[in-house]
N, C-alpha and C. Protein backbone atom coordinates (compact mmCIF):
# COMPACT_ATOMS: atom_id res chain seq x y z
N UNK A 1 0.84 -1.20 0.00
CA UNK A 1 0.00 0.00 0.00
C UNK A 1 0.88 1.25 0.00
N UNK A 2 0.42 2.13 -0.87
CA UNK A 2 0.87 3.26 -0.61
C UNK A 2 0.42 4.72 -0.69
N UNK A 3 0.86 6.03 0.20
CA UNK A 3 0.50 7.27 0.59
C UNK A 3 0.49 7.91 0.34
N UNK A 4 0.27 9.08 -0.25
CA UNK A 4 0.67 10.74 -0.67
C UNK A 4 -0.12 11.29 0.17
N UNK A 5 0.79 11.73 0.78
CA UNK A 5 0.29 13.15 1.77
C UNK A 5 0.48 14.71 1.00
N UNK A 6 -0.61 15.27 1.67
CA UNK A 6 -0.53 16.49 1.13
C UNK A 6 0.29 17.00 2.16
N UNK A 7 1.00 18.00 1.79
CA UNK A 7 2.33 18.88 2.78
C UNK A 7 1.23 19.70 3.82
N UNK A 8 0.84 20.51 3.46
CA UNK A 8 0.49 21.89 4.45
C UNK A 8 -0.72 21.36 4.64
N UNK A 9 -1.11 21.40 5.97
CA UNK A 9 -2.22 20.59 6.54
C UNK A 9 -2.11 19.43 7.28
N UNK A 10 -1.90 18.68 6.38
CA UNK A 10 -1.44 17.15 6.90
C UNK A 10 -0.66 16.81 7.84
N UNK A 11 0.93 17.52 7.21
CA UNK A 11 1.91 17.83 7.87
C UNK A 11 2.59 18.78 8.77
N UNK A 12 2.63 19.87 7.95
CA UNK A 12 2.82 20.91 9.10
C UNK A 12 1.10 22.19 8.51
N UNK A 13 1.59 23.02 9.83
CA UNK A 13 0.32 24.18 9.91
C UNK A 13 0.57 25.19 9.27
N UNK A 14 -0.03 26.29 8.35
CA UNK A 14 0.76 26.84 7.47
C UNK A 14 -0.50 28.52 7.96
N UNK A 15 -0.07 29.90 7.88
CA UNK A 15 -0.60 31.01 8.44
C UNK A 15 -0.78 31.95 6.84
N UNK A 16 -0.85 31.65 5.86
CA UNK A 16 -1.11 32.89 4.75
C UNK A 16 -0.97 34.20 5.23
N UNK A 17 -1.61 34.76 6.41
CA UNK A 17 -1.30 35.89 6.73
C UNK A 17 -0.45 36.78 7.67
N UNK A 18 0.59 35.60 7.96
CA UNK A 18 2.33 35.95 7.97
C UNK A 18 2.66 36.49 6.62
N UNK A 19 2.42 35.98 5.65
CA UNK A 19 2.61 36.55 4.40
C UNK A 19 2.25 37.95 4.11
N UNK A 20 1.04 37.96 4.48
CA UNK A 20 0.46 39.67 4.24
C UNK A 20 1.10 40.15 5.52
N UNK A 21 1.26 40.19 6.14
CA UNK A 21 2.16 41.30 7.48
C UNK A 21 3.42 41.39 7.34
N UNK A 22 4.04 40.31 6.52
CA UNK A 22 5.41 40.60 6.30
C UNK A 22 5.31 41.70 5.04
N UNK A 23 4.90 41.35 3.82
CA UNK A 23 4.84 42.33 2.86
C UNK A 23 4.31 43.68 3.22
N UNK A 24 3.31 43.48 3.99
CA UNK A 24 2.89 45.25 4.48
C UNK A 24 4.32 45.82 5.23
N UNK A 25 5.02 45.23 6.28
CA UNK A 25 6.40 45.88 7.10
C UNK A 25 6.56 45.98 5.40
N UNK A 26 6.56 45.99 4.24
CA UNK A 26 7.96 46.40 3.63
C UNK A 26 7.02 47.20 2.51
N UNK A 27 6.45 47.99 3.04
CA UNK A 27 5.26 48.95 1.96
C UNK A 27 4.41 48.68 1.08
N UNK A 28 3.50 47.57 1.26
CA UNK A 28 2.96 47.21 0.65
C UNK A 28 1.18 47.15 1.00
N UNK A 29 0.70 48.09 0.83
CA UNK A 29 -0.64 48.80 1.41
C UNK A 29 -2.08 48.08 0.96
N UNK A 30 -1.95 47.13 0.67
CA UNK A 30 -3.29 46.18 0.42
C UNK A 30 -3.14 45.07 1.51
N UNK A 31 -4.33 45.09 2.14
CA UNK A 31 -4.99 44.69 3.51
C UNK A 31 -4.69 43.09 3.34
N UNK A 32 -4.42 42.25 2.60
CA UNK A 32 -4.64 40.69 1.69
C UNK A 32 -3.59 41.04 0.15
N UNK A 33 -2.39 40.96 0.65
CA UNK A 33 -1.26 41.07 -0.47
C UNK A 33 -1.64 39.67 -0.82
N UNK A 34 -1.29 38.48 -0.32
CA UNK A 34 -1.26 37.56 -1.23
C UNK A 34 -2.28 37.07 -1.77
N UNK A 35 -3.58 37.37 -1.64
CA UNK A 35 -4.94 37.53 -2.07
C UNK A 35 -5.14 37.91 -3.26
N UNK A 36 -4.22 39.07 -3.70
CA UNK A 36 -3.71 40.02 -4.68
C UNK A 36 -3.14 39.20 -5.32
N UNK A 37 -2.16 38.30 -4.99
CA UNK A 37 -1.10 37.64 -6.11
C UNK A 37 -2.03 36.64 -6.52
N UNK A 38 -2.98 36.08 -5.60
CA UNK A 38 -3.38 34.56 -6.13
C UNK A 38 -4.23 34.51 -7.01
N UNK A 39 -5.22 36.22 -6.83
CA UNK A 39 -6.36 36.32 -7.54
C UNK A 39 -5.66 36.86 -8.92
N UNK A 40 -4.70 37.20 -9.17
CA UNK A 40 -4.19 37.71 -10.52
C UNK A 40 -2.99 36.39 -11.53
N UNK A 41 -3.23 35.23 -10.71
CA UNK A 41 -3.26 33.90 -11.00
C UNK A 41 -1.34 33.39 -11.17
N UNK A 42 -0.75 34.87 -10.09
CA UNK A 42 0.34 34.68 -9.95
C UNK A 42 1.15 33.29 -9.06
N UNK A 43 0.25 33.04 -8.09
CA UNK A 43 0.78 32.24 -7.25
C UNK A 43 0.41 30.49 -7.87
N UNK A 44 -0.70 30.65 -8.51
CA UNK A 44 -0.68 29.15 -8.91
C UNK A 44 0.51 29.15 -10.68
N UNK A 45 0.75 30.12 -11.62
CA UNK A 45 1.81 30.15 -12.04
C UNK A 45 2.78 30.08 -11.38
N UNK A 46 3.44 30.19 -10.42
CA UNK A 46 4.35 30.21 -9.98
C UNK A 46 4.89 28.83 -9.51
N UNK A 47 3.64 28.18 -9.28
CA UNK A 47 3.42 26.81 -8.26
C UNK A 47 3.72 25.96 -9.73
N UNK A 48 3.35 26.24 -10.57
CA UNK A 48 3.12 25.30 -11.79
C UNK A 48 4.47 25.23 -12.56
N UNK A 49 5.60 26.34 -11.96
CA UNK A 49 6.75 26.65 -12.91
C UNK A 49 7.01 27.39 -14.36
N UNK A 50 5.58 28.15 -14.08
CA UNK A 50 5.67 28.73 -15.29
C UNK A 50 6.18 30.28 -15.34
N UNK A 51 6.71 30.77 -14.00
CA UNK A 51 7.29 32.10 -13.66
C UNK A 51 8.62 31.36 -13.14
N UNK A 52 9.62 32.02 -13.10
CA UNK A 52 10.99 31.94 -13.14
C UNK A 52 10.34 32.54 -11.88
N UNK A 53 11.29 32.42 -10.42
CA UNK A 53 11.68 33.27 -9.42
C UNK A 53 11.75 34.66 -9.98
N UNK A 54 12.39 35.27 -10.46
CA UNK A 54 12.93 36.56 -10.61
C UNK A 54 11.68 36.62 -11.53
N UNK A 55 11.11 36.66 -12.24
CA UNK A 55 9.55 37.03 -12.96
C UNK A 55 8.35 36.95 -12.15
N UNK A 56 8.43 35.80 -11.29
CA UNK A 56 7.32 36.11 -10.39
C UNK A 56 7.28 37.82 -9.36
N UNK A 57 8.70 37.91 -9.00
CA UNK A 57 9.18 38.51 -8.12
C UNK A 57 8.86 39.94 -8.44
N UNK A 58 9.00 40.21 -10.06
CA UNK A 58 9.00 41.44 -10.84
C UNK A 58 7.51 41.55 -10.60
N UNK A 59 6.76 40.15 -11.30
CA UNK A 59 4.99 40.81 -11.49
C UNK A 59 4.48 41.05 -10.01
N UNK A 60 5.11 40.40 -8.60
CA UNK A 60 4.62 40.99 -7.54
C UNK A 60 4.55 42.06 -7.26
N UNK A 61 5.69 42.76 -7.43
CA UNK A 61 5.90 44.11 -7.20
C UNK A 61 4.99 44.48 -7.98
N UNK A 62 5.01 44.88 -9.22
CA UNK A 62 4.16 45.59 -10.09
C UNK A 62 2.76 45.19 -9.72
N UNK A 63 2.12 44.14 -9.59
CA UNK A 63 0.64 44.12 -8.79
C UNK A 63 0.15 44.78 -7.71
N UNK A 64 1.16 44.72 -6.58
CA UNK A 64 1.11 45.06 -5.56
C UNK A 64 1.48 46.54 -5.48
N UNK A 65 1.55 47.32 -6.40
CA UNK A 65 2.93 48.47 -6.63
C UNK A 65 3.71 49.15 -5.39
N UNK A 66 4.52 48.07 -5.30
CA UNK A 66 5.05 47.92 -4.24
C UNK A 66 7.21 48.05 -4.25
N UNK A 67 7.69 48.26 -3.61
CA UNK A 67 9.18 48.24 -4.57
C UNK A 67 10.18 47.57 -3.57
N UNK A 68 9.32 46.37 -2.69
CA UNK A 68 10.50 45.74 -2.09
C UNK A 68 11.49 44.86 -2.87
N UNK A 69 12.38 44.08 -2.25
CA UNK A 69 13.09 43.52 -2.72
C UNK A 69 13.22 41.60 -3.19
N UNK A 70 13.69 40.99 -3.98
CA UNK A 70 13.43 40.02 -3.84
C UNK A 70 13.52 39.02 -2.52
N UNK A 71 14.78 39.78 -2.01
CA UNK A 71 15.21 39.39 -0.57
C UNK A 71 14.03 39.23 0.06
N UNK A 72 13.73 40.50 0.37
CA UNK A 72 12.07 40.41 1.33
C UNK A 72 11.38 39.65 0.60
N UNK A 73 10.93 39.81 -0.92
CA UNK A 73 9.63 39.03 -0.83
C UNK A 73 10.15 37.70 -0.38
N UNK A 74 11.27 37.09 -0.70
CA UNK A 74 11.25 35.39 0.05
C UNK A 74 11.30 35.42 1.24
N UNK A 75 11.39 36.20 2.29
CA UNK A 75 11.42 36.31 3.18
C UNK A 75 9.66 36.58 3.65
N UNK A 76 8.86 37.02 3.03
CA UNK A 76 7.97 36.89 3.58
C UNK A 76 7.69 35.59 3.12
N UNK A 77 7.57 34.90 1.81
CA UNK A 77 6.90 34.12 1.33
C UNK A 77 7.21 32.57 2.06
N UNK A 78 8.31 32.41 2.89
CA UNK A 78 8.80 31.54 3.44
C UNK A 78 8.64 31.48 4.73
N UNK A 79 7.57 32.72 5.35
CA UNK A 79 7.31 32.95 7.16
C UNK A 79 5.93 32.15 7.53
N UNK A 80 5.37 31.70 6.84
CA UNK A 80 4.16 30.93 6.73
C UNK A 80 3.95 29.71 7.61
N UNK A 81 4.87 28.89 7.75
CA UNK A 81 4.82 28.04 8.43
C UNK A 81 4.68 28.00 10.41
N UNK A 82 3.29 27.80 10.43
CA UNK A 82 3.32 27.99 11.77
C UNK A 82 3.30 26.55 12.99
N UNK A 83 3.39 25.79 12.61
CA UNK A 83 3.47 24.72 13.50
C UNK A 83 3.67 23.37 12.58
N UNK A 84 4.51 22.48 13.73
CA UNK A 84 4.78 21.09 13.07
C UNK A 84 4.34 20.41 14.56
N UNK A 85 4.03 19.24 13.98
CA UNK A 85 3.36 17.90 14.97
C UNK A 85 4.65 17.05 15.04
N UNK A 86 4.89 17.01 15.91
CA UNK A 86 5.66 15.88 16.46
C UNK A 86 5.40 14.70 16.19
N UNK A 87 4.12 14.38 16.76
CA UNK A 87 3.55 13.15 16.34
C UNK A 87 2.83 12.77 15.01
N UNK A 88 3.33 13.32 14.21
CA UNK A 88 3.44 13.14 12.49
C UNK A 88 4.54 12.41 12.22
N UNK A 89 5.77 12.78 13.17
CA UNK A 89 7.12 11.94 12.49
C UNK A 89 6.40 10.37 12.97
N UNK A 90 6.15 10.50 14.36
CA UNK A 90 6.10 8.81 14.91
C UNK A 90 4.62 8.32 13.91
N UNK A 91 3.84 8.59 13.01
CA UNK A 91 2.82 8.27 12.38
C UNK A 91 3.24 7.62 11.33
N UNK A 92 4.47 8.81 10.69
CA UNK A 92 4.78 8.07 9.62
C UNK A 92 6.04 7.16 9.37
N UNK A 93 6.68 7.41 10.66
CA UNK A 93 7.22 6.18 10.89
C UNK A 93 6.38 5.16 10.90
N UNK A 94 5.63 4.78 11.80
CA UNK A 94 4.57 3.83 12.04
C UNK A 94 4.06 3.21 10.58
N UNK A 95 3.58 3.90 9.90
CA UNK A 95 2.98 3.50 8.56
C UNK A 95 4.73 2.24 7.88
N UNK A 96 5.66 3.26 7.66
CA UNK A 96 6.92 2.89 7.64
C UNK A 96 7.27 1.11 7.34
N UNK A 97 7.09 1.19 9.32
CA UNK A 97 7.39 0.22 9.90
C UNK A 97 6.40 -1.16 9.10
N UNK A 98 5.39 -0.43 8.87
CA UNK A 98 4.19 -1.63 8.59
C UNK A 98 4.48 -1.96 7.28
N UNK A 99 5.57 -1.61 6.49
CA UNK A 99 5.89 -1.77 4.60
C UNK A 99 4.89 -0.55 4.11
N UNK A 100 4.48 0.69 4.55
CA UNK A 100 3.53 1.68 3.32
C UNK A 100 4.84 1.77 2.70
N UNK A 101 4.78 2.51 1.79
CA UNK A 101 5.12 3.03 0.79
C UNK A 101 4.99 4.65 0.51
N UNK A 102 5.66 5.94 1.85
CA UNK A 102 4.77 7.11 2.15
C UNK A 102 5.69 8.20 0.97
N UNK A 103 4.81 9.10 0.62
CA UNK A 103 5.11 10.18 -0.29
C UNK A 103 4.57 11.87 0.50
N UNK A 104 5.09 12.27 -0.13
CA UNK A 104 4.48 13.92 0.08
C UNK A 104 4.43 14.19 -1.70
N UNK A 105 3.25 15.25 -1.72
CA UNK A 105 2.78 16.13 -3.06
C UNK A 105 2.34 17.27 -2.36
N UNK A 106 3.14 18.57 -2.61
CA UNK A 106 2.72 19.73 -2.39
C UNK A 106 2.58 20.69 -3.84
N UNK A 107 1.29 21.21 -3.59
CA UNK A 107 1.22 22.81 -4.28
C UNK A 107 2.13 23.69 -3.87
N UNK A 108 3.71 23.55 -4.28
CA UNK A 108 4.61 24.52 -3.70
C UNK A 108 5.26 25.29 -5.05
N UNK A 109 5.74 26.69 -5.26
CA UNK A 109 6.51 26.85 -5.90
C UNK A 109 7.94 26.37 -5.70
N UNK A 110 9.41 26.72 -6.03
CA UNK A 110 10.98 26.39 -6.55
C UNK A 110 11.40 27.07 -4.92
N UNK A 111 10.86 28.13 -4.43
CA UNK A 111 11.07 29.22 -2.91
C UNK A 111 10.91 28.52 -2.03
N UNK A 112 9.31 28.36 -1.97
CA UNK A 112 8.68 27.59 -0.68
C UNK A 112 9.32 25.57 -0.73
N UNK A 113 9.55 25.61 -1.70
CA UNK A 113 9.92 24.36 -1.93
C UNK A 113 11.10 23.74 -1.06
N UNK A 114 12.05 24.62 -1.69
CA UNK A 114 14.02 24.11 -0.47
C UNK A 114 13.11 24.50 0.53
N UNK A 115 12.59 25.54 0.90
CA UNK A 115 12.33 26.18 2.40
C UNK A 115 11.84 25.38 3.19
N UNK A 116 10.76 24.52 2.63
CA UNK A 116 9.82 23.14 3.60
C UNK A 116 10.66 22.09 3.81
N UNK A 117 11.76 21.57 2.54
CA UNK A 117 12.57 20.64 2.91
C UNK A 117 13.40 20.57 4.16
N UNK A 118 13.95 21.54 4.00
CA UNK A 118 14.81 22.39 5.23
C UNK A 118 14.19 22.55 6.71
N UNK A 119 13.01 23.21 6.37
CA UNK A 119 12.49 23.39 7.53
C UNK A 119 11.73 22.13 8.51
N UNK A 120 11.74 20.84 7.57
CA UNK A 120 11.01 19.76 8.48
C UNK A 120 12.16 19.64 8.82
N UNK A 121 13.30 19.14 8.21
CA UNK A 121 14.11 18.69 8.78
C UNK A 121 14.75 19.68 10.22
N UNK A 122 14.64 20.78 10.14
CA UNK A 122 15.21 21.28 11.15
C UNK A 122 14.61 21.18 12.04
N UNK A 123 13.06 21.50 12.42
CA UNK A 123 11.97 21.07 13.48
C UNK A 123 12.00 19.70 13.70
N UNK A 124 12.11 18.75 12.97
CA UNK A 124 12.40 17.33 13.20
C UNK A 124 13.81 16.54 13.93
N UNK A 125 14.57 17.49 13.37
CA UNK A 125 16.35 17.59 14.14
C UNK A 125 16.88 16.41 13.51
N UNK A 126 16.03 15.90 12.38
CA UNK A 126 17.12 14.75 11.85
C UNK A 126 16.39 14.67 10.06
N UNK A 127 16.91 14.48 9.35
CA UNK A 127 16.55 14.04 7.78
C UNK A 127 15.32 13.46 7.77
N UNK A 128 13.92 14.44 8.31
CA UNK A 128 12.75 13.91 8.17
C UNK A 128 12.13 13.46 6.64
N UNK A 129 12.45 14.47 6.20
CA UNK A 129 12.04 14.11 4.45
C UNK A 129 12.26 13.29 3.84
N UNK A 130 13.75 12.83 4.22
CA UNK A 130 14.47 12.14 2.85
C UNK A 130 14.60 10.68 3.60
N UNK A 131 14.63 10.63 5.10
CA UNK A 131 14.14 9.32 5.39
C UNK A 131 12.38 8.56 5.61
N UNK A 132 11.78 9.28 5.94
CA UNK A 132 10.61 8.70 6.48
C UNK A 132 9.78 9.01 5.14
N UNK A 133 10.19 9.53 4.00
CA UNK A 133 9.20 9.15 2.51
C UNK A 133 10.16 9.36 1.37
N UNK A 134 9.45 8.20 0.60
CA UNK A 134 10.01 7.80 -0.80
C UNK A 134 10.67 8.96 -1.37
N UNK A 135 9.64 9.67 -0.98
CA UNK A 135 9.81 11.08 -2.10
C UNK A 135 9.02 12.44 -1.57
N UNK A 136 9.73 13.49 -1.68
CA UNK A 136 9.10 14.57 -1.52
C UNK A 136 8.53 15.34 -2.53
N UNK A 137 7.49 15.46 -3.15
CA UNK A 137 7.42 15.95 -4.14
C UNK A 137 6.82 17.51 -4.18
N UNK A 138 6.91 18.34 -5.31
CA UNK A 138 6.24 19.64 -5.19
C UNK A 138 5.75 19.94 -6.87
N UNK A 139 4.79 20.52 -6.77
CA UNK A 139 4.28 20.53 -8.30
C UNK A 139 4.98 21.27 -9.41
N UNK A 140 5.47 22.28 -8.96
CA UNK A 140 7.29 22.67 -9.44
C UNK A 140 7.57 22.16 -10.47
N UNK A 141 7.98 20.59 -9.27
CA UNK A 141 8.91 19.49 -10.46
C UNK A 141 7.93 19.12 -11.57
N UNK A 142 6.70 19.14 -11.57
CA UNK A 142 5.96 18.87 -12.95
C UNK A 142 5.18 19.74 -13.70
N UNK A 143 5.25 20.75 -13.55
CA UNK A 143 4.77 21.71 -14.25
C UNK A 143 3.17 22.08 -14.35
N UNK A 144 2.54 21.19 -13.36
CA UNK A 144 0.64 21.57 -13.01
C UNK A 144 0.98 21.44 -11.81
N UNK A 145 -0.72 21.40 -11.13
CA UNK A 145 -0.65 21.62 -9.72
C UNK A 145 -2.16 20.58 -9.49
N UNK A 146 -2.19 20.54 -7.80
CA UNK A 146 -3.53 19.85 -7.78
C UNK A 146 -4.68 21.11 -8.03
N UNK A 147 -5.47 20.63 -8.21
CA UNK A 147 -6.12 19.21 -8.29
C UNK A 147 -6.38 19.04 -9.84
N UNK A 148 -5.37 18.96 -10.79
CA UNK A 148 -4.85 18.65 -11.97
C UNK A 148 -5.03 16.97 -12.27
N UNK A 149 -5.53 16.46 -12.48
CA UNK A 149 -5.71 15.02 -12.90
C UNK A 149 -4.05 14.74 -13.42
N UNK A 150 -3.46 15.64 -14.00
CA UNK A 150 -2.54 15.23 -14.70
C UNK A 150 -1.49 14.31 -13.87
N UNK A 151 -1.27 15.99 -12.75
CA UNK A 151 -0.34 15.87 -11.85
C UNK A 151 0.12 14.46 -11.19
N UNK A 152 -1.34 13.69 -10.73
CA UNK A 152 -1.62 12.47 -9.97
C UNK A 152 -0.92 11.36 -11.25
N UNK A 153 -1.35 11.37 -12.15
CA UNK A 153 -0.84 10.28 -13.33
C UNK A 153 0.40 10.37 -12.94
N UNK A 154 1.35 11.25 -13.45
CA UNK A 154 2.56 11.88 -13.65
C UNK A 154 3.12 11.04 -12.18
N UNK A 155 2.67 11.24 -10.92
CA UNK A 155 3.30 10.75 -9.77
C UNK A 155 3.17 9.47 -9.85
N UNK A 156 2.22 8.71 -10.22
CA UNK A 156 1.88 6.93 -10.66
C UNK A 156 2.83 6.70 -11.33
N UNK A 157 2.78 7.43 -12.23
CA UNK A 157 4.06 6.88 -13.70
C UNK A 157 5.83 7.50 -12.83
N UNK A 158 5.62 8.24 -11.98
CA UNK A 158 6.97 8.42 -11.43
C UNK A 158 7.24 7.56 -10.72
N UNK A 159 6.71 6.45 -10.25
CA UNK A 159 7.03 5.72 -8.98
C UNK A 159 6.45 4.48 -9.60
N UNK A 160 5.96 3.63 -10.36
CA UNK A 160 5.43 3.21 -10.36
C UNK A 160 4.27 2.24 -9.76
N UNK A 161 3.34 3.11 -9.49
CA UNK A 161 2.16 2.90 -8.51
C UNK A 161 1.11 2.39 -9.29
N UNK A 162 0.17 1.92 -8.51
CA UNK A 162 -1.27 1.57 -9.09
C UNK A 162 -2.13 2.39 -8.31
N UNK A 163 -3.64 3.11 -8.95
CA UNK A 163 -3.93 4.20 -8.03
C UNK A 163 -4.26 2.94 -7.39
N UNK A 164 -5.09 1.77 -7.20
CA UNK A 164 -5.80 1.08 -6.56
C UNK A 164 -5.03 1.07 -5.44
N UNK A 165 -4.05 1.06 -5.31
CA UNK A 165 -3.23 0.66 -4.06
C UNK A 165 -2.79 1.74 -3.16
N UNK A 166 -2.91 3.04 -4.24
CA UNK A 166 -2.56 4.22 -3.35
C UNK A 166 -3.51 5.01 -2.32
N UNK A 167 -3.57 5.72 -1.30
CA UNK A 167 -4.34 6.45 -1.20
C UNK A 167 -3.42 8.16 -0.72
N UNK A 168 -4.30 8.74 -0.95
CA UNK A 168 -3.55 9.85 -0.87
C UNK A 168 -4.82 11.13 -0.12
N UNK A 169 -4.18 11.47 0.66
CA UNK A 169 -4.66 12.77 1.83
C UNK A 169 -4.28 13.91 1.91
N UNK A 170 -5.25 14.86 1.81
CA UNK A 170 -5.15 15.96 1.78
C UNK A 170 -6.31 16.80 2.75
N UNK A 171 -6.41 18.04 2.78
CA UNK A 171 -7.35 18.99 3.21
C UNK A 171 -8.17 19.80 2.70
N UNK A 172 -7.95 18.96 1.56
CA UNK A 172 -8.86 20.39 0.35
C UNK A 172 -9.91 19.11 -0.42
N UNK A 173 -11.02 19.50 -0.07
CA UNK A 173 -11.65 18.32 -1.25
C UNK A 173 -11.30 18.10 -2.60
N UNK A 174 -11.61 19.72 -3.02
CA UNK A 174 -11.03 19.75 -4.73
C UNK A 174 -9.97 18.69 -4.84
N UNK A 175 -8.78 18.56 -4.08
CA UNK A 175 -7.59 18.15 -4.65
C UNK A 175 -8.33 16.54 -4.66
N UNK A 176 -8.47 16.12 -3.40
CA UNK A 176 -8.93 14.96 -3.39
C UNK A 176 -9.65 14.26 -4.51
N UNK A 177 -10.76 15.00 -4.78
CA UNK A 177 -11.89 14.81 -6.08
C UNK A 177 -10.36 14.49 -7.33
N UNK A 178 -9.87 15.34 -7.24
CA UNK A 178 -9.16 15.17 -8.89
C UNK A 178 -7.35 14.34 -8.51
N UNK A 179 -7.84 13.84 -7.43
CA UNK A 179 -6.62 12.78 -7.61
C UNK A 179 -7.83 11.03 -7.46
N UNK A 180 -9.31 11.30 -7.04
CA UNK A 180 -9.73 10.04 -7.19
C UNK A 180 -10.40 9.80 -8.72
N UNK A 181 -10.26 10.97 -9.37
CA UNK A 181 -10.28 11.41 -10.83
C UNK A 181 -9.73 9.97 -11.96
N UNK A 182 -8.26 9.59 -11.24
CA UNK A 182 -7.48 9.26 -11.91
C UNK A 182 -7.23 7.74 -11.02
N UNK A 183 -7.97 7.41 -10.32
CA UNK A 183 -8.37 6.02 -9.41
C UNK A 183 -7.90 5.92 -8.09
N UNK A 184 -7.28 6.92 -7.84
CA UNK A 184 -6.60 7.04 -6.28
C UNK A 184 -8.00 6.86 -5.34
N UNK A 185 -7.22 5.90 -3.93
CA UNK A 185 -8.21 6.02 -2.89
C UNK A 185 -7.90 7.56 -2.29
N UNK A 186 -8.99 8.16 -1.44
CA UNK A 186 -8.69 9.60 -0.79
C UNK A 186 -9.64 9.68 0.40
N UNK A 187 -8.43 10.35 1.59
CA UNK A 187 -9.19 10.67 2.58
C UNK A 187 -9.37 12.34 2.45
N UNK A 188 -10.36 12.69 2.89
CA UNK A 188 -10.24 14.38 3.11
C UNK A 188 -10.41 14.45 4.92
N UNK A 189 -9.17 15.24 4.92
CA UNK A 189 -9.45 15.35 6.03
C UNK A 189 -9.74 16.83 6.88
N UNK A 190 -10.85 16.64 7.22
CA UNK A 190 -12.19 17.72 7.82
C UNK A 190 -11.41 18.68 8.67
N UNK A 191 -11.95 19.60 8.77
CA UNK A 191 -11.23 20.87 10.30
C UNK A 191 -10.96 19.70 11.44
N UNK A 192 -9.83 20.04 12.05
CA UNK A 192 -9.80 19.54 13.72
C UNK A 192 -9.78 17.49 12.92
N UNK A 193 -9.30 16.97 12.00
CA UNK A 193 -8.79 15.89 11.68
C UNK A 193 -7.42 15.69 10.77
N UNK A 194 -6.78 14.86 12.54
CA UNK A 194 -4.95 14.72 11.71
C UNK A 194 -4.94 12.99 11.22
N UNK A 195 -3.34 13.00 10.81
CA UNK A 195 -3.20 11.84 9.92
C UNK A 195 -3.21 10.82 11.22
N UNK A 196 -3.82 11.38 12.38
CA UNK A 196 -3.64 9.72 13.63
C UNK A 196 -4.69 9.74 13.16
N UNK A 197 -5.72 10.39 12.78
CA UNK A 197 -6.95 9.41 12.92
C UNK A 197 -7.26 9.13 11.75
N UNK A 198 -6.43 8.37 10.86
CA UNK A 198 -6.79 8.05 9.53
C UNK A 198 -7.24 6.28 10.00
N UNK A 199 -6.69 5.64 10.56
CA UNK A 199 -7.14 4.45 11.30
C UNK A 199 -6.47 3.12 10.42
N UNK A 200 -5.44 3.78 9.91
CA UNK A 200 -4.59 2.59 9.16
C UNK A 200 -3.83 1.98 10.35
């Protein structure tokens, strides 16, 4: 059997509006900056790899008309992360131990991407990523995003999986719907439900 976890949610707790308070400290006067980027369909380009860092970075500013720096914007765009579970590492160990087969798939851009790698591992204090799952993945590396039917194929054919055997969890129905699109089992998991109570 095997897992795809969705990153933010699942795994760690993630604040969007660290994002907007960091960009406002650096003059940026709309109440929901990244609201701004997502609704002008910057942030899911970005997620998809179709903006270079330094192009995303340019059309932020200019949306936002705003004249910080790239420095700052990764600096805000990387303050998001507000909590990790401890008892996520011993879960997915646990799964581990039993032969799963565990993955991560995040909606991340090329920024947030090193930044999450890095950052489990540092809250974890040991090579959480690269030991306790197959693979870390981010939609980056394939050029769509969820809940893209594509995306899900693309990870089957990367690993070679069967959806029948997979199941894969997330927090967003949409994504869910369009990874069982493509035959994946899926849990959604509701406000106030973590990966202990999936009941594997």
């Amino acid at each position: 059997m095997n897992i795809i976890f969705d990153l933010c949610g699942p795994i760690i707790k993630i604040d969007i509006t660290l994002i907007d308070k960091k960009l406002q400290s650096y003059g940026v006067k709309y109440e929901q900056p990244y609201l701004e980027l997502y609704r002008a369909g910057l942030t899911k380009q970005f997620e998809a790899a179709q903006l270079t860092p330094a192009a995303f970075a340019d059309a932020a500013r200019r949306t936002l008309a705003a004249d910080f720096t790239n420095e700052q914007l990764w600096e805000a765009w990387n303050s998001l992360v507000v909590k990790y579970e401890p008892t996520h590492v011993e879960t997915v160990r646990r799964l581990r131990d039993r032969g799963f087969r565990t993955y991560i798939l995040s909606n991340s851009d090329v920024v947030n991407a090193e930044f999450f790698r890095d950052d489990l591992n540092r809250r974890a204090g040991f090579d959480f990523a690269g030991s306790c799952f197959n693979e870390v993945m981010f939609s980056c590396q394939f050029g769509c995003r969820k809940p893209s039917p594509e995306i899900f194929q693309k990870v089957l054919e990367r690993h070679h999986l069967h959806a029948s055997e997979t199941l894969f969890v997330d927090d967003c129905e949409k994504h869910c719907l369009g990874a069982a699109s493509v035959g994946l089992q899926t849990h959604w998991l509701h406000s106030g439900e973590t990966i202990e109570n999936l009941g594997i």
